[in-house]
C-alpha atoms as a PDB file:
ATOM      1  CA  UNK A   1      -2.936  -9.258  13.657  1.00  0.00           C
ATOM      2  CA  UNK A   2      -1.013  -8.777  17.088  1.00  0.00           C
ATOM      3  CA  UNK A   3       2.089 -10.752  15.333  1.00  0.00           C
ATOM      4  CA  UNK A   4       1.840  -8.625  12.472  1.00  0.00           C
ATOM      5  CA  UNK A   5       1.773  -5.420  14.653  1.00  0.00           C
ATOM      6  CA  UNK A   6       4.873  -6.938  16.775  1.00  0.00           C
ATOM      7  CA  UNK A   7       6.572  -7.568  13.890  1.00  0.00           C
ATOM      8  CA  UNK A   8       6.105  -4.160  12.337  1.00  0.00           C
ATOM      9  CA  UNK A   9       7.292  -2.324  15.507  1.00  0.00           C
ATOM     10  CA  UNK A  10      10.023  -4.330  16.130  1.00  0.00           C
ATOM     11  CA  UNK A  11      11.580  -3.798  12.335  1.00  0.00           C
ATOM     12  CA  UNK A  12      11.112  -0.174  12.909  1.00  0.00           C
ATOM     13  CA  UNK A  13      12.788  -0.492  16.539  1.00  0.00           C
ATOM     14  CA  UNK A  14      15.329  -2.196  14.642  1.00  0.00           C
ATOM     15  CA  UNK A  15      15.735   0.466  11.870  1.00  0.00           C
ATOM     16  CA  UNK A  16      15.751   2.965  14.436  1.00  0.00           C
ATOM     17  CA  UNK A  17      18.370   1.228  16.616  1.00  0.00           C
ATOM     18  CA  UNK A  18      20.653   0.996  13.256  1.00  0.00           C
ATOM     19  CA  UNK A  19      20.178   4.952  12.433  1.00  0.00           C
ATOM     20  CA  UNK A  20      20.903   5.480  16.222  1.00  0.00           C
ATOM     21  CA  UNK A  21      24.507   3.471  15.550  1.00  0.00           C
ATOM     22  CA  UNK A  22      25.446   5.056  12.450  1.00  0.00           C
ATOM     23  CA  UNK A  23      24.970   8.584  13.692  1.00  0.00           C
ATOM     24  CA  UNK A  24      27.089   7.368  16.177  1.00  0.00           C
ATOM     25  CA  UNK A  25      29.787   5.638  14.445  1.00  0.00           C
ATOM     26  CA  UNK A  26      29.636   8.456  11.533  1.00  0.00           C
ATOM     27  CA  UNK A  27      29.950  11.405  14.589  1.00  0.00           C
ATOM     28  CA  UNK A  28      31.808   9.635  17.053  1.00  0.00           C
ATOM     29  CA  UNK A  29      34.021   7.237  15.862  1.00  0.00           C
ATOM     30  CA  UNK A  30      34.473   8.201  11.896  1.00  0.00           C
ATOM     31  CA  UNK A  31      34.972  12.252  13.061  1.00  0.00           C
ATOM     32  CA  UNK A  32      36.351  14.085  13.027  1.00  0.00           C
ATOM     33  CA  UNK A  33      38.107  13.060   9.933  1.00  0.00           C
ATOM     34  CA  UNK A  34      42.047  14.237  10.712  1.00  0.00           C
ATOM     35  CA  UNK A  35      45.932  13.473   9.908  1.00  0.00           C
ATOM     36  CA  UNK A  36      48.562  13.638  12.124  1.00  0.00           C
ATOM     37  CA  UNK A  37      49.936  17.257  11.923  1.00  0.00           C
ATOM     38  CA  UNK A  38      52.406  18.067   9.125  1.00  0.00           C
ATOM     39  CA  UNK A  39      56.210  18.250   9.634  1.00  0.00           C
ATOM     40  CA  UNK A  40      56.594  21.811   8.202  1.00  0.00           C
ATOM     41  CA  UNK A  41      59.058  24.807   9.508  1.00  0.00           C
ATOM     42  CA  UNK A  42      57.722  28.257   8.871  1.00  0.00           C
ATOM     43  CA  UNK A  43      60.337  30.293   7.565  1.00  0.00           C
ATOM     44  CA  UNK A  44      61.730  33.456   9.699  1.00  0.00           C
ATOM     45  CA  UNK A  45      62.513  36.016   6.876  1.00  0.00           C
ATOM     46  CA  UNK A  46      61.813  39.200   7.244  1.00  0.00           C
ATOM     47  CA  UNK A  47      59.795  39.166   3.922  1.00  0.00           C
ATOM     48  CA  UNK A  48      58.053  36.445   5.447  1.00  0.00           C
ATOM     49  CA  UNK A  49      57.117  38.422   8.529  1.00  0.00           C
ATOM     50  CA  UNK A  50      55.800  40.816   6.799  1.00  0.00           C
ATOM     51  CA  UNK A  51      53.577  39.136   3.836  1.00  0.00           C
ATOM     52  CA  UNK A  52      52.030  37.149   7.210  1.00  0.00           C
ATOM     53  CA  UNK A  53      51.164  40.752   9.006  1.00  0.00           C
ATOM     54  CA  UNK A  54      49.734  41.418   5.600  1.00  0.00           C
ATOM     55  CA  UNK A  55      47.330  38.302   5.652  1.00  0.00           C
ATOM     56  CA  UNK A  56      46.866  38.147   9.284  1.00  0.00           C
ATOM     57  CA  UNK A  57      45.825  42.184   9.673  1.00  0.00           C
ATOM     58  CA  UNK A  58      44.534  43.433   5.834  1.00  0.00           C
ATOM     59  CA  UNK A  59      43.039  40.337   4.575  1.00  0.00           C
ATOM     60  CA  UNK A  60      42.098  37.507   6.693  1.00  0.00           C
ATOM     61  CA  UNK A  61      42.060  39.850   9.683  1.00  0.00           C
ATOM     62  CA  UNK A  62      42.679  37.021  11.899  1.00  0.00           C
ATOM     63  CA  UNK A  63      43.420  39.862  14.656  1.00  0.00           C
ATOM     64  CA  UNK A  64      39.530  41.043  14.913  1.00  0.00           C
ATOM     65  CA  UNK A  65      38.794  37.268  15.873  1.00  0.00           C
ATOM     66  CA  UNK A  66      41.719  36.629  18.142  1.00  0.00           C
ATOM     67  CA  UNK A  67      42.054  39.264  19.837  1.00  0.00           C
ATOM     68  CA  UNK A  68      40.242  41.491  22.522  1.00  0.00           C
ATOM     69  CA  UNK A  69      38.319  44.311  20.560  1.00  0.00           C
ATOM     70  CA  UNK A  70      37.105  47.649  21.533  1.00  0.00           C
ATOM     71  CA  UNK A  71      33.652  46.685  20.546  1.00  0.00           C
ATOM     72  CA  UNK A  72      31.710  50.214  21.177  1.00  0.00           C
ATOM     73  CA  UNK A  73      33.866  51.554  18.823  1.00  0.00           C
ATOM     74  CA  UNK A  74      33.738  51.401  14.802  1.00  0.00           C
ATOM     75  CA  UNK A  75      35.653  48.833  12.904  1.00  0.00           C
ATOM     76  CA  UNK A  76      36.161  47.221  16.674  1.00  0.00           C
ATOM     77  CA  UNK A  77      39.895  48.214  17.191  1.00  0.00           C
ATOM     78  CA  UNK A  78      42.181  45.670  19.098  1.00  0.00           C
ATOM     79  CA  UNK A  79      42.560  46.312  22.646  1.00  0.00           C
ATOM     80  CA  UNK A  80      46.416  48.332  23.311  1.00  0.00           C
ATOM     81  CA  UNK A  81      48.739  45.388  24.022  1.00  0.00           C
ATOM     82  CA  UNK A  82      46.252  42.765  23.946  1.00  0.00           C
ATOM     83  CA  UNK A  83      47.248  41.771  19.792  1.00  0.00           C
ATOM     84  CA  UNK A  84      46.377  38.133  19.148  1.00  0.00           C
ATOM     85  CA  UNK A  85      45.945  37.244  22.385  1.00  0.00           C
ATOM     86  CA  UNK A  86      42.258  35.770  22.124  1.00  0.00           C
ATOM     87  CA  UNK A  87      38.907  36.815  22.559  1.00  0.00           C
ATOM     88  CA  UNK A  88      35.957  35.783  24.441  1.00  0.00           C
ATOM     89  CA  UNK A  89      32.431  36.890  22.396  1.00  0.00           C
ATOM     90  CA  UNK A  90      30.483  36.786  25.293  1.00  0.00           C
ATOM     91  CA  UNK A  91      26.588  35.755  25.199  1.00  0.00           C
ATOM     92  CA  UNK A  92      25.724  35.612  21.758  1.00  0.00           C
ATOM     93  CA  UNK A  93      21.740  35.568  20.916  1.00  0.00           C
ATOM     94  CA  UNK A  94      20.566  32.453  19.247  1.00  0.00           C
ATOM     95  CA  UNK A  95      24.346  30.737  19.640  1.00  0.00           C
ATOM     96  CA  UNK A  96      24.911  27.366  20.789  1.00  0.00           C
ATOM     97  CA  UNK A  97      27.251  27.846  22.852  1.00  0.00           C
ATOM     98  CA  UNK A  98      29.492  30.632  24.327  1.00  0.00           C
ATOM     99  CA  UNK A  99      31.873  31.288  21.400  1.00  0.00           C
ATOM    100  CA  UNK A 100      35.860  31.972  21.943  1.00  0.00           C
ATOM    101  CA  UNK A 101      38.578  32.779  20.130  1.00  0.00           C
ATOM    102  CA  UNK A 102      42.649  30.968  21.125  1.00  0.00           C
ATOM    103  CA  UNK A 103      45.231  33.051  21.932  1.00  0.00           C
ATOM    104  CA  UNK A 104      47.484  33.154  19.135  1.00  0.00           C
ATOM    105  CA  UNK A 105      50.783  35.291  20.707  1.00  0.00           C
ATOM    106  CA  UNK A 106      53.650  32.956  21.272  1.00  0.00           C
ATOM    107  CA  UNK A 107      52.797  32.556  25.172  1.00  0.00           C
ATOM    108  CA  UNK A 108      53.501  29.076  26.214  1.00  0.00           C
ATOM    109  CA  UNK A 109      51.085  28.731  28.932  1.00  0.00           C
ATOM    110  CA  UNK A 110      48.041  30.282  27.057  1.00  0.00           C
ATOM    111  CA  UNK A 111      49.016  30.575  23.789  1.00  0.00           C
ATOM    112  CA  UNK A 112      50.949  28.896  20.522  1.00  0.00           C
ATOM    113  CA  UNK A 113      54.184  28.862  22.289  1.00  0.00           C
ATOM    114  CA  UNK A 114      54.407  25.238  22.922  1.00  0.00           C
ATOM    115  CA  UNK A 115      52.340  24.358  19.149  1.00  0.00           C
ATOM    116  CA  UNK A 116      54.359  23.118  16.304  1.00  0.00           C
ATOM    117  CA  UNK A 117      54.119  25.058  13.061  1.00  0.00           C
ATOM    118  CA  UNK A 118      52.296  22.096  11.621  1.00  0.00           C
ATOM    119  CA  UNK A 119      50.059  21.472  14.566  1.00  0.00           C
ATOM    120  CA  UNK A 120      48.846  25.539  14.015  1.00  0.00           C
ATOM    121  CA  UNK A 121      48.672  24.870  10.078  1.00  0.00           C
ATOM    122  CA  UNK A 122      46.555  21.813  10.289  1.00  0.00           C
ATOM    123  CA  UNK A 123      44.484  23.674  12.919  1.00  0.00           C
ATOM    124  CA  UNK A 124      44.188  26.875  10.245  1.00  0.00           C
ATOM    125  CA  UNK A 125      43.430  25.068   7.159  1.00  0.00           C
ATOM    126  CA  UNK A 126      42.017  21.467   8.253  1.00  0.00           C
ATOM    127  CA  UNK A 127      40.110  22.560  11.538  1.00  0.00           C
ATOM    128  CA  UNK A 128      41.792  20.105  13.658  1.00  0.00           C
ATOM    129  CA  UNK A 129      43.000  21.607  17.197  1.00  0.00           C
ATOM    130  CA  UNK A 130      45.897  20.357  18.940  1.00  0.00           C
ATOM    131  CA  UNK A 131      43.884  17.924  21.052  1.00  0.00           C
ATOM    132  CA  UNK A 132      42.411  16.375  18.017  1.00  0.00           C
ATOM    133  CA  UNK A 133      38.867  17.697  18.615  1.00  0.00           C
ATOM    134  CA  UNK A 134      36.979  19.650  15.650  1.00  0.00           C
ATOM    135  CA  UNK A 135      37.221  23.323  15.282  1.00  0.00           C
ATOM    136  CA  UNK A 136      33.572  25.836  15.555  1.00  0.00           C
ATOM    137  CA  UNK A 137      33.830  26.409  11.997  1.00  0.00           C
ATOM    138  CA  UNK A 138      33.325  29.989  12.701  1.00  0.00           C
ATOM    139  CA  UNK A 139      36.913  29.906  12.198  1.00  0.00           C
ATOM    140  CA  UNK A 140      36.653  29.489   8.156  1.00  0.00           C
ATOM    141  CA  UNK A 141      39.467  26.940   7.801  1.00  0.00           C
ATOM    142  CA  UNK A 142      36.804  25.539   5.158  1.00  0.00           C
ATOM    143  CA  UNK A 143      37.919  28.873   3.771  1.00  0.00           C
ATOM    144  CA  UNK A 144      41.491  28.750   4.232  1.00  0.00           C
ATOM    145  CA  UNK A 145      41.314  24.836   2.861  1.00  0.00           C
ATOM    146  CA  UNK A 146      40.757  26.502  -0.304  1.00  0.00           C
ATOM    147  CA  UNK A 147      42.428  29.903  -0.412  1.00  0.00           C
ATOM    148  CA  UNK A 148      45.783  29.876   1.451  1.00  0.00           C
ATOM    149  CA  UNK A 149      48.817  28.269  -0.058  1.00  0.00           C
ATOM    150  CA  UNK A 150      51.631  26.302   1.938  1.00  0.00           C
ATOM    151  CA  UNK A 151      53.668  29.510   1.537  1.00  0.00           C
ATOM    152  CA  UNK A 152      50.833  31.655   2.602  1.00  0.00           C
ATOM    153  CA  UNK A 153      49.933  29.957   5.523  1.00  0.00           C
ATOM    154  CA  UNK A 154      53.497  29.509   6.604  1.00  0.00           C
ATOM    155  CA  UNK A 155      53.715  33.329   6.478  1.00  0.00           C
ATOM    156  CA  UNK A 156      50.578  34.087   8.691  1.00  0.00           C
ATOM    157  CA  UNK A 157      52.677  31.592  11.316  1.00  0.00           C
ATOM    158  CA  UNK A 158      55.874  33.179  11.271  1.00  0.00           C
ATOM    159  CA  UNK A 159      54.284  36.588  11.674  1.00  0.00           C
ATOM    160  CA  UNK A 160      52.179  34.742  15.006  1.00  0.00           C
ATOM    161  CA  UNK A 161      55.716  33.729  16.414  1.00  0.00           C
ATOM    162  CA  UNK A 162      56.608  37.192  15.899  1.00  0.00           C
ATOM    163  CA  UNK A 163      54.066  38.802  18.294  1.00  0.00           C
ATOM    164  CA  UNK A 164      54.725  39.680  22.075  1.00  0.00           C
ATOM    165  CA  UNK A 165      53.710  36.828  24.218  1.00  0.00           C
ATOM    166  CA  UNK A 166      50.721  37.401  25.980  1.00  0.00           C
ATOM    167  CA  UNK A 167      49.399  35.624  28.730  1.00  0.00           C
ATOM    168  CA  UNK A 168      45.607  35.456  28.459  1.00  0.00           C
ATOM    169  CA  UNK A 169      43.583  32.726  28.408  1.00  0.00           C
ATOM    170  CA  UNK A 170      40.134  33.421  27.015  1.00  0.00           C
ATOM    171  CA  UNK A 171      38.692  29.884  27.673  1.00  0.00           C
ATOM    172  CA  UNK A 172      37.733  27.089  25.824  1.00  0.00           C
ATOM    173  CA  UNK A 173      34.843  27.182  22.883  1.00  0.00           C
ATOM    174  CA  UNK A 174      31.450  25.771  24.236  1.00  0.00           C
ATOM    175  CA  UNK A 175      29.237  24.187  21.906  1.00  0.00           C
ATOM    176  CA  UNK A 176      26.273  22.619  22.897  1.00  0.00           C
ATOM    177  CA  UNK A 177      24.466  19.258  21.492  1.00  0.00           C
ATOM    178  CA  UNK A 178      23.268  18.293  18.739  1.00  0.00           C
ATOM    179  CA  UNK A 179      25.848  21.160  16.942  1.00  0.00           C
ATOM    180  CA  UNK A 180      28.888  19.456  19.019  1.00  0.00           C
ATOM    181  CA  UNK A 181      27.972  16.890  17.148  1.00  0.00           C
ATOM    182  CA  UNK A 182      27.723  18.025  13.681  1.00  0.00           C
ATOM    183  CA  UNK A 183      30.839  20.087  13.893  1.00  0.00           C
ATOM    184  CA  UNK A 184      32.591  17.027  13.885  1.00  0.00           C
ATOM    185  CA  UNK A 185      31.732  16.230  10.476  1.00  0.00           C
ATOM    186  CA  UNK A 186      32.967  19.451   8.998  1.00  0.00           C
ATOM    187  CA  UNK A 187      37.237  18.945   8.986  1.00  0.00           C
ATOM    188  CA  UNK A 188      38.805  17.474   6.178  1.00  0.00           C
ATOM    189  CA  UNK A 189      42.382  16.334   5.909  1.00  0.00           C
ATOM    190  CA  UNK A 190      44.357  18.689   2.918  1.00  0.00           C
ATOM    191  CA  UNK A 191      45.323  16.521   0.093  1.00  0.00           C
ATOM    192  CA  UNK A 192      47.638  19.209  -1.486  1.00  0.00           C
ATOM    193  CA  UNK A 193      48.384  22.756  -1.320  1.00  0.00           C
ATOM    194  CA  UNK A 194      45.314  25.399  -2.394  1.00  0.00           C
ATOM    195  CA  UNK A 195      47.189  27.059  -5.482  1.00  0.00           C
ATOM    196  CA  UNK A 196      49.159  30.421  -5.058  1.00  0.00           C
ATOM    197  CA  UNK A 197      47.091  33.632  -4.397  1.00  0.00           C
ATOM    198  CA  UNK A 198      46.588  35.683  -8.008  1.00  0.00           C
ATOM    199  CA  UNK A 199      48.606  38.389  -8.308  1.00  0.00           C
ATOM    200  CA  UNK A 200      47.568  41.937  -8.083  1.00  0.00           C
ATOM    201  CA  UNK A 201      47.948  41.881 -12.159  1.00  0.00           C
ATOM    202  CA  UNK A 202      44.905  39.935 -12.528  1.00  0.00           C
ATOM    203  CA  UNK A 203      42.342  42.360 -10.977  1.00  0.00           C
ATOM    204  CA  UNK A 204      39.460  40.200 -11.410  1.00  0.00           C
ATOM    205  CA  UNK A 205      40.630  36.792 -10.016  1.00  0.00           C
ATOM    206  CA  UNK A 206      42.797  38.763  -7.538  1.00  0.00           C
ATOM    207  CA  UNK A 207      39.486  40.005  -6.380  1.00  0.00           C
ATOM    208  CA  UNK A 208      37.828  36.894  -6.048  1.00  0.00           C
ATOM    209  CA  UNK A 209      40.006  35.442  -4.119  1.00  0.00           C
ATOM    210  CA  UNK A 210      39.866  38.333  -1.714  1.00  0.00           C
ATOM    211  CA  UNK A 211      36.586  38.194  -1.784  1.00  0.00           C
ATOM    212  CA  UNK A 212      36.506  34.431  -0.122  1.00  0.00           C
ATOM    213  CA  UNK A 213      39.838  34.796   2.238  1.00  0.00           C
ATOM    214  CA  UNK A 214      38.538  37.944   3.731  1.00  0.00           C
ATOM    215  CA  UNK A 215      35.251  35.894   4.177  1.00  0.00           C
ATOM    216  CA  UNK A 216      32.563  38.520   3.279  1.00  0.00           C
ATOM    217  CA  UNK A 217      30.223  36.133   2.954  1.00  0.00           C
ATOM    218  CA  UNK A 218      29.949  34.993   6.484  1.00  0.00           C
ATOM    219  CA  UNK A 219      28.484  38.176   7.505  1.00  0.00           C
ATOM    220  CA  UNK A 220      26.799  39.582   4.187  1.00  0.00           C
ATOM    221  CA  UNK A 221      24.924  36.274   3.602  1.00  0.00           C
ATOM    222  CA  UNK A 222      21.318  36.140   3.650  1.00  0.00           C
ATOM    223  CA  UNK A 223      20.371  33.503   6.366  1.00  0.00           C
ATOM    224  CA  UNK A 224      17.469  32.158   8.106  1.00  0.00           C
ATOM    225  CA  UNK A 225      16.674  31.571  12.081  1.00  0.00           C
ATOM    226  CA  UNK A 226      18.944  29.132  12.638  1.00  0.00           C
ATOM    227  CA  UNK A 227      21.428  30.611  10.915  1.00  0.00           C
ATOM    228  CA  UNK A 228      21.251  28.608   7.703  1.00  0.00           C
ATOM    229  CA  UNK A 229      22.644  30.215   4.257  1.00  0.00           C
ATOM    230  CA  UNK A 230      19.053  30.956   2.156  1.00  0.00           C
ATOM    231  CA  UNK A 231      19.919  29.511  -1.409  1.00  0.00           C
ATOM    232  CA  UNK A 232      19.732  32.294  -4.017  1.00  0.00           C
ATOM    233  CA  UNK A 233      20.872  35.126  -1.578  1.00  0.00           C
ATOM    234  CA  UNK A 234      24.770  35.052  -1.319  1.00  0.00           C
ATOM    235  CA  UNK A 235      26.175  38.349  -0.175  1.00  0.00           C
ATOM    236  CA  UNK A 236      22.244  39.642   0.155  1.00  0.00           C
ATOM    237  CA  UNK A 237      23.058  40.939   3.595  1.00  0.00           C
ATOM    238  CA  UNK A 238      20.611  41.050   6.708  1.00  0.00           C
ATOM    239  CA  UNK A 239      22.516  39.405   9.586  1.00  0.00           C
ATOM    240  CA  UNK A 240      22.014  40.803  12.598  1.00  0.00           C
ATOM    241  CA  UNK A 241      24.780  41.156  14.841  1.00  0.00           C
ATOM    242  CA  UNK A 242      24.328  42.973  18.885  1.00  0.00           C
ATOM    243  CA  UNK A 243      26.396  45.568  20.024  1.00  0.00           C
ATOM    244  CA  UNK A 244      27.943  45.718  23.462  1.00  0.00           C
ATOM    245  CA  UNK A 245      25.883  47.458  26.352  1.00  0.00           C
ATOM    246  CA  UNK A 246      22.488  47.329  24.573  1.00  0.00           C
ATOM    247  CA  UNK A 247      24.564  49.721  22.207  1.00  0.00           C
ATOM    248  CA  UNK A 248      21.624  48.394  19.391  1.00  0.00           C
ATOM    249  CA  UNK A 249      22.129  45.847  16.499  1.00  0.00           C
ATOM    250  CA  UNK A 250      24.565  46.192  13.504  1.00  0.00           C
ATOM    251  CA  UNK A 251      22.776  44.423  10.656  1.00  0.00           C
ATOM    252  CA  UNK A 252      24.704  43.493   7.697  1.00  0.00           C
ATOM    253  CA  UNK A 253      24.269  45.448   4.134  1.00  0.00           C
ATOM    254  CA  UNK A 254      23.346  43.622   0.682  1.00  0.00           C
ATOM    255  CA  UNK A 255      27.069  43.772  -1.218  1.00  0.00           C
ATOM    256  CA  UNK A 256      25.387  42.599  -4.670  1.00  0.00           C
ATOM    257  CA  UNK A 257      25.358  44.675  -7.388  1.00  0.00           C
ATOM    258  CA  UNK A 258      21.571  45.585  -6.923  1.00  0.00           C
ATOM    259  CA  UNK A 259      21.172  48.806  -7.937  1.00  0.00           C
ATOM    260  CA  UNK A 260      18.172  49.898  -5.720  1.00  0.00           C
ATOM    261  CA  UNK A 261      19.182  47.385  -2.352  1.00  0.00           C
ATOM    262  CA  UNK A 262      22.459  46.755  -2.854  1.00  0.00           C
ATOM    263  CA  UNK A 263      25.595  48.601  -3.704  1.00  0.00           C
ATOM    264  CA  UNK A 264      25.181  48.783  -7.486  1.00  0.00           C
ATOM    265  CA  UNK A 265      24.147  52.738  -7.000  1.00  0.00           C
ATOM    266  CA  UNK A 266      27.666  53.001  -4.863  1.00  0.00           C
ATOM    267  CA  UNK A 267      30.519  55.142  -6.857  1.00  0.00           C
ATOM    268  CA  UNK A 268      34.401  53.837  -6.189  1.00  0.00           C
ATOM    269  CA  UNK A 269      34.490  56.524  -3.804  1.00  0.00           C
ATOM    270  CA  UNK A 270      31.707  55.625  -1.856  1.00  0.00           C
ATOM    271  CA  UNK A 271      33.117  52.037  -1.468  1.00  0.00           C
ATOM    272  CA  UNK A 272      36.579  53.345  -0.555  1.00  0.00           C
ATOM    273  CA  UNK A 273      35.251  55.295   1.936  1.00  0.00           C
ATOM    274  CA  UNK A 274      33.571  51.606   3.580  1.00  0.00           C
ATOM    275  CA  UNK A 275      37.507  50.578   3.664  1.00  0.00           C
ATOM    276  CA  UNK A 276      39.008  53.175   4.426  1.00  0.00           C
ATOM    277  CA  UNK A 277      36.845  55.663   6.908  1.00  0.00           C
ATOM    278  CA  UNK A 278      34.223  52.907   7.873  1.00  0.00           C
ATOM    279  CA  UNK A 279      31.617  55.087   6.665  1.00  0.00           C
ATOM    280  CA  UNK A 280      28.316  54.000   4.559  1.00  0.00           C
ATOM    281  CA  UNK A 281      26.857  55.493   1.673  1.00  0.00           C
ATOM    282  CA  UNK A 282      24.583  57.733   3.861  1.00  0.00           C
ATOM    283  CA  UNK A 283      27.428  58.765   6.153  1.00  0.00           C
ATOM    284  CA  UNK A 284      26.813  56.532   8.846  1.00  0.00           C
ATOM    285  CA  UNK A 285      29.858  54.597  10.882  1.00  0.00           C
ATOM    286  CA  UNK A 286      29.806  50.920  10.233  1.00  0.00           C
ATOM    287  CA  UNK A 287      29.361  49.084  13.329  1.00  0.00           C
ATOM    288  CA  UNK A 288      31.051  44.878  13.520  1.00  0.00           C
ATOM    289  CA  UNK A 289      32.112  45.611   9.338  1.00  0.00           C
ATOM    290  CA  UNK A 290      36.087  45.044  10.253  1.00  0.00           C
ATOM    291  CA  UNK A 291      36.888  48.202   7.807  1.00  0.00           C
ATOM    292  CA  UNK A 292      40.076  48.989  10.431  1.00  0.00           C
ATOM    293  CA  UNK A 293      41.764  45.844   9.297  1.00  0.00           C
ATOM    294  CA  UNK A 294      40.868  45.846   5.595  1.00  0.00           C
ATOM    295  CA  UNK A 295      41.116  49.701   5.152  1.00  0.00           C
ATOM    296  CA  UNK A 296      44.830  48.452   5.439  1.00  0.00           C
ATOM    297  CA  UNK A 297      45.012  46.799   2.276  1.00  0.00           C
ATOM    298  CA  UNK A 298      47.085  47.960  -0.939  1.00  0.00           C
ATOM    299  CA  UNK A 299      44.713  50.230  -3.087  1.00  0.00           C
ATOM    300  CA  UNK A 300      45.331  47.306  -5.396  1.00  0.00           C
ATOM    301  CA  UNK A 301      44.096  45.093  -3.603  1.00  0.00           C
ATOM    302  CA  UNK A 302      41.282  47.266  -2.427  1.00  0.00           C
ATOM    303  CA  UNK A 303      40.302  48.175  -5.952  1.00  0.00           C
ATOM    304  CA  UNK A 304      39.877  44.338  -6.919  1.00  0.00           C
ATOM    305  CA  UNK A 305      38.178  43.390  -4.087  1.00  0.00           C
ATOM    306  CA  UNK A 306      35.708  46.176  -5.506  1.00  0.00           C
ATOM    307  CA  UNK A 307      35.955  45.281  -8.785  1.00  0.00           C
ATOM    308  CA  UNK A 308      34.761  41.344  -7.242  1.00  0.00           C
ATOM    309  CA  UNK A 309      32.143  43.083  -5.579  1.00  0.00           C
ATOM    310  CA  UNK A 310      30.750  44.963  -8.996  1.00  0.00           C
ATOM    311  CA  UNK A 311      30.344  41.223 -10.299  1.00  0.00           C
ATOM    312  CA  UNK A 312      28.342  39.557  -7.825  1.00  0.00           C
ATOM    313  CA  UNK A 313      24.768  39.154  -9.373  1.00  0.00           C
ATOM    314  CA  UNK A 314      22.686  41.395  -8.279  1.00  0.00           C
ATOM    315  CA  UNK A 315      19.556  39.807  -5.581  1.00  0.00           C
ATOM    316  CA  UNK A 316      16.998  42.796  -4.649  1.00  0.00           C
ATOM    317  CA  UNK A 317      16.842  42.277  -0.855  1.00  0.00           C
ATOM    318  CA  UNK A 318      16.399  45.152   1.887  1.00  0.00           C
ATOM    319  CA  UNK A 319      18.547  44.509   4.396  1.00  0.00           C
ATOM    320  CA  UNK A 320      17.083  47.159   7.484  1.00  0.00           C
ATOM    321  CA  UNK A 321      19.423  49.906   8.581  1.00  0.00           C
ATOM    322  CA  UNK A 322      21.577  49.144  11.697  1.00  0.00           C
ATOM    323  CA  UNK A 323      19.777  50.259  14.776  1.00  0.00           C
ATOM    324  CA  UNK A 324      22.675  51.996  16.633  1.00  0.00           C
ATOM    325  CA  UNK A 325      21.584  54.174  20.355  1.00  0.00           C
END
């Protein structure tokens, strides 16, 4: 019986020694999964320029991540002079980590300056930094993977070169173990370009798209304690997200199309007014919602995101009123 018990535990040591190696190998020596950066030139029209400002402020609204924010106040303005130049989040409850944002002004000490285009497009849409290590995929270049094409991602970089260099360094992303290790898993190389963006003609798929490249999912999901998406309850709101100086706790709104907890009683006016004045349905000012940087979008554009928003099906889920001091 003592052979058979020595046998057993050493098959299981075994098993467990071979799990043990392929996390290992799968994490460590398999991941990230990466290409050498591309050997692309953004272009330096002026119609360039401007469709990346158009991406980077309106739509993507890169500039609310990257740069530092006047966080007591709605819509969390950037910081005068301070455009792209990176953001530290501070202490975040229940992160893993102490999140950052790169500078992304063409500094050369701090910033892009010294990136090649294709080092900052791999790094965008394949979540491969410079260095080679995996990206915190709270930057959604999962996202981007699937929503910004060659010329549109090109754009947002010749707009970046455009931007006064700023020297600020806002430190490197800290992510603690086990997520360290997971995140390395996440980047995959691009096999082709993501198809052009719909134009404005096609309201509905126009809004789609808008709906996943300004990434309104990422705060309106539903999720659970450890931050995990709950299945059923996309856009279902209830994230909770502190304010600055024990200013209280902005918590996400349900964006389906429930009539009774979401926004299916809102009229086009009231949803204009979430772009455009940063105010809810009740009158209150939105609080983390980046409605400065997507009140800047083309009423087009704004009135297919909305129409995107009518057709998400509708999940009856209270999401609590912000709890602003």
């Amino acid at each position: 019986m003592k052979k058979i018990v020595k046998r057993v535990l050493g098959a299981v040591a075994a098993l467990l020694l071979l799990a043990v190696l392929g996390v290992v190998v799968k994490f460590f020596v398999l991941s990230p999964r990466s290409r050498p950066a591309p050997n692309v030139t953004a272009p330096s029209t002026p119609e360039a320029i401007a469709r990346g400002k158009y991406l980077v402020h309106n739509v993507a609204a890169c500039i609310g991540c990257h740069s530092p924010v006047q966080e007591d106040k709605p819509g969390e303005p950037p910081v005068e002079g301070k455009l792209g130049a990176g953001r530290d989040f501070g202490d975040l409850p229940g992160f893993p980590g102490h999140l950052r944002a790169p500078n992304l002004t063409p500094d050369k000490e701090t910033g892009i300056g010294n990136f090649t285009d294709g080092e900052v497009l791999r790094a965008m849409r394949e979540g491969i930094a410079r260095d080679g290590r995996a990206l915190f995929p709270q930057m959604p270049y999962q996202t981007y993977a699937k929503t910004l094409s060659d010329e549109d991602a090109l754009s947002i970089i010749a707009y970046l070169r455009s931007l006064p260099a700023v020297k600020n360094d806002p430190g490197r992303m800290e992510v603690k173990f086990p997520v360290s290790m997971f995140i390395r898993g996440a980047p995959q190389p691009l096999g082709a370009s993501p198809p052009a963006a719909p134009a404005p003609a096609d309201k509905m798929a126009r809004g789609k798209w808008l709906l996943q490249v300004c990434s309104c999912g990422d705060c309106h999901d539903s999720v659970n304690d450890h931050h995990e998406k709950l299945p059923g309850k996309a856009f279902a709101g209830g994230q909770k997200f502190p304010l600055p100086n024990g200013k209280g706790i902005a918590i996400a709104s349900n964006i389906t199309s429930d009539k009774a907890t979401g926004i299916g009683a809102y009229s086009e006016e009231d949803l204009h007014r979430v772009f455009d004045e940063g105010k809810g349905k009740t009158g209150r000012s939105l609080y983390t919602m980046p409605w400065s940087y997507y009140g800047g979008m083309t009423k087009e554009d704004k009135d297919a995101l909305i129409a995107a928003l009518r057709e998400i099906p509708a999940v009856a889920n209270i999401a609590p009123p912000s709890e602003i001091k």
